[in-house]
Protein backbone atom coordinates (compact mmCIF):
# COMPACT_ATOMS: atom_id res chain seq x y z
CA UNK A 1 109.44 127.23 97.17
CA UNK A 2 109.30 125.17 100.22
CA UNK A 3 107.56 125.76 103.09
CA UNK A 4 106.36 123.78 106.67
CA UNK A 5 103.35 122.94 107.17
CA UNK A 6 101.47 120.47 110.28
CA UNK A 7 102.94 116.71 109.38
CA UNK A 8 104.99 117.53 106.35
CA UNK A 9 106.23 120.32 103.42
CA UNK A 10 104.46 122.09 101.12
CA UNK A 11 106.82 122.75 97.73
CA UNK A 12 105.61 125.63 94.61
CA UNK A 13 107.13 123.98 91.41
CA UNK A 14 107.06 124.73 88.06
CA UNK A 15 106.94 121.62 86.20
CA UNK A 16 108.87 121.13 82.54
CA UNK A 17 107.69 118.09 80.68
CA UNK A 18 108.50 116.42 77.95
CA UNK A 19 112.30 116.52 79.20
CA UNK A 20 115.11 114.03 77.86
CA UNK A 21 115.09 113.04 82.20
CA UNK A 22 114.00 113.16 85.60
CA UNK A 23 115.62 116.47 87.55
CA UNK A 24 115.30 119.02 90.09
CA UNK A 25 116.78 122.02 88.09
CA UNK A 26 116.76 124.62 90.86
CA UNK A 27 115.20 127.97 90.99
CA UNK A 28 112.42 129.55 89.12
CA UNK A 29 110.56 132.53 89.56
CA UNK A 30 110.09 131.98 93.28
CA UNK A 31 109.67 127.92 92.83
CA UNK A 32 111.56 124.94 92.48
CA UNK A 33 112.08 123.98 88.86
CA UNK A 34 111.67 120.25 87.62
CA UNK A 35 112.12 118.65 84.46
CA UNK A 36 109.75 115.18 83.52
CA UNK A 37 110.07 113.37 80.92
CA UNK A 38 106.62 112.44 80.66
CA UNK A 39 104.19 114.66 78.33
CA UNK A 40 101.47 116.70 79.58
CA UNK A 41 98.65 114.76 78.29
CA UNK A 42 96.06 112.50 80.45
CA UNK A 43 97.52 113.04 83.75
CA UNK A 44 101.07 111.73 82.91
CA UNK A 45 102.87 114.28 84.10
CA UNK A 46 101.40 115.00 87.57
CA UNK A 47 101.53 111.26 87.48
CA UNK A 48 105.41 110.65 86.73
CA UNK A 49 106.25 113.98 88.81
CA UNK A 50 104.60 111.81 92.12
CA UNK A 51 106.61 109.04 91.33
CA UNK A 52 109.68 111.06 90.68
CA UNK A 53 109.09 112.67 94.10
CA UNK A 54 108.57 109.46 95.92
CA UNK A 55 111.79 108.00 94.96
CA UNK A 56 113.89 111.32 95.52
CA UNK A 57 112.61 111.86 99.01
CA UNK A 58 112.23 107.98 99.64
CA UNK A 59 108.37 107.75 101.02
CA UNK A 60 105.55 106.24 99.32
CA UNK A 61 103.31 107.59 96.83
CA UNK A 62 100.28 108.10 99.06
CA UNK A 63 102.14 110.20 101.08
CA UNK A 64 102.38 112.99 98.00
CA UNK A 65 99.49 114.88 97.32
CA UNK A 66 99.22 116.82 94.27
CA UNK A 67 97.20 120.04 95.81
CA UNK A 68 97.40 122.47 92.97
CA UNK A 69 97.62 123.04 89.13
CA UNK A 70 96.82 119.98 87.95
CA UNK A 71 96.42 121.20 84.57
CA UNK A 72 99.01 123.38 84.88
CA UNK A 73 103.33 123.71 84.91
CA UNK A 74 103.06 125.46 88.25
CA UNK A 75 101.97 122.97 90.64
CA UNK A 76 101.45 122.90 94.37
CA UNK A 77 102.68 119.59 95.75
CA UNK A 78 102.15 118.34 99.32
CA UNK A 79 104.70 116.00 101.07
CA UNK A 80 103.49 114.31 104.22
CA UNK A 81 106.22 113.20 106.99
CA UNK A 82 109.31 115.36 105.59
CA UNK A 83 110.76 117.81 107.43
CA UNK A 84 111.29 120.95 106.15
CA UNK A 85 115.57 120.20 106.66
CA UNK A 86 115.45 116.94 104.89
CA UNK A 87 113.10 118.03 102.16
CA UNK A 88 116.14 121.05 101.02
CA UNK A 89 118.56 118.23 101.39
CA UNK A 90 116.74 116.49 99.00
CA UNK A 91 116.20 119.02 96.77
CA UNK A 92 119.73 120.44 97.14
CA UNK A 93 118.26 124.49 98.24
């Protein structure tokens, strides 16, 4: 779900678009469940899920790195400068 790595946190999501808002849900299968309201078409999800990361864990875009399943719902998402602590306070674990 969410794990250390050099500089930053690596979180396993599974991604639910198309959803009425923005949420961290909890646990799925082994990752962290979140709902986007954007659809899965053209790149708007990954897109809205990098914002909706950026303003949960208050750093900037650039600092989010979408690492895995692009096309997918289960995603591999790099966070750089977030502590491992801070990043399950965020994400309520």
């Amino acid at each position: 779900m969410i794990e250390e790595i050099k500089g930053g946190v690596r979180l396993h999501l599974f991604i639910q678009p198309k959803s009425s808002k923005n949420e961290v849900v909890g646990e799925h299968n082994g990752m962290l469940k979140i709902k986007i309201t954007a659809p899965p078409v053209d790149g708007e999800a990954n897109q809205a899920l990098i914002e909706f990361l950026s303003k949960l864990v208050k750093l900037p875009k650039r600092q989010i790195t979408l690492i895995k399943g692009e096309a997918g719902r289960q995603k591999t998402v790099e966070i750089e400068g977030l502590d491992l602590q801070t990043a399950k306070n965020h994400f309520k674990i």
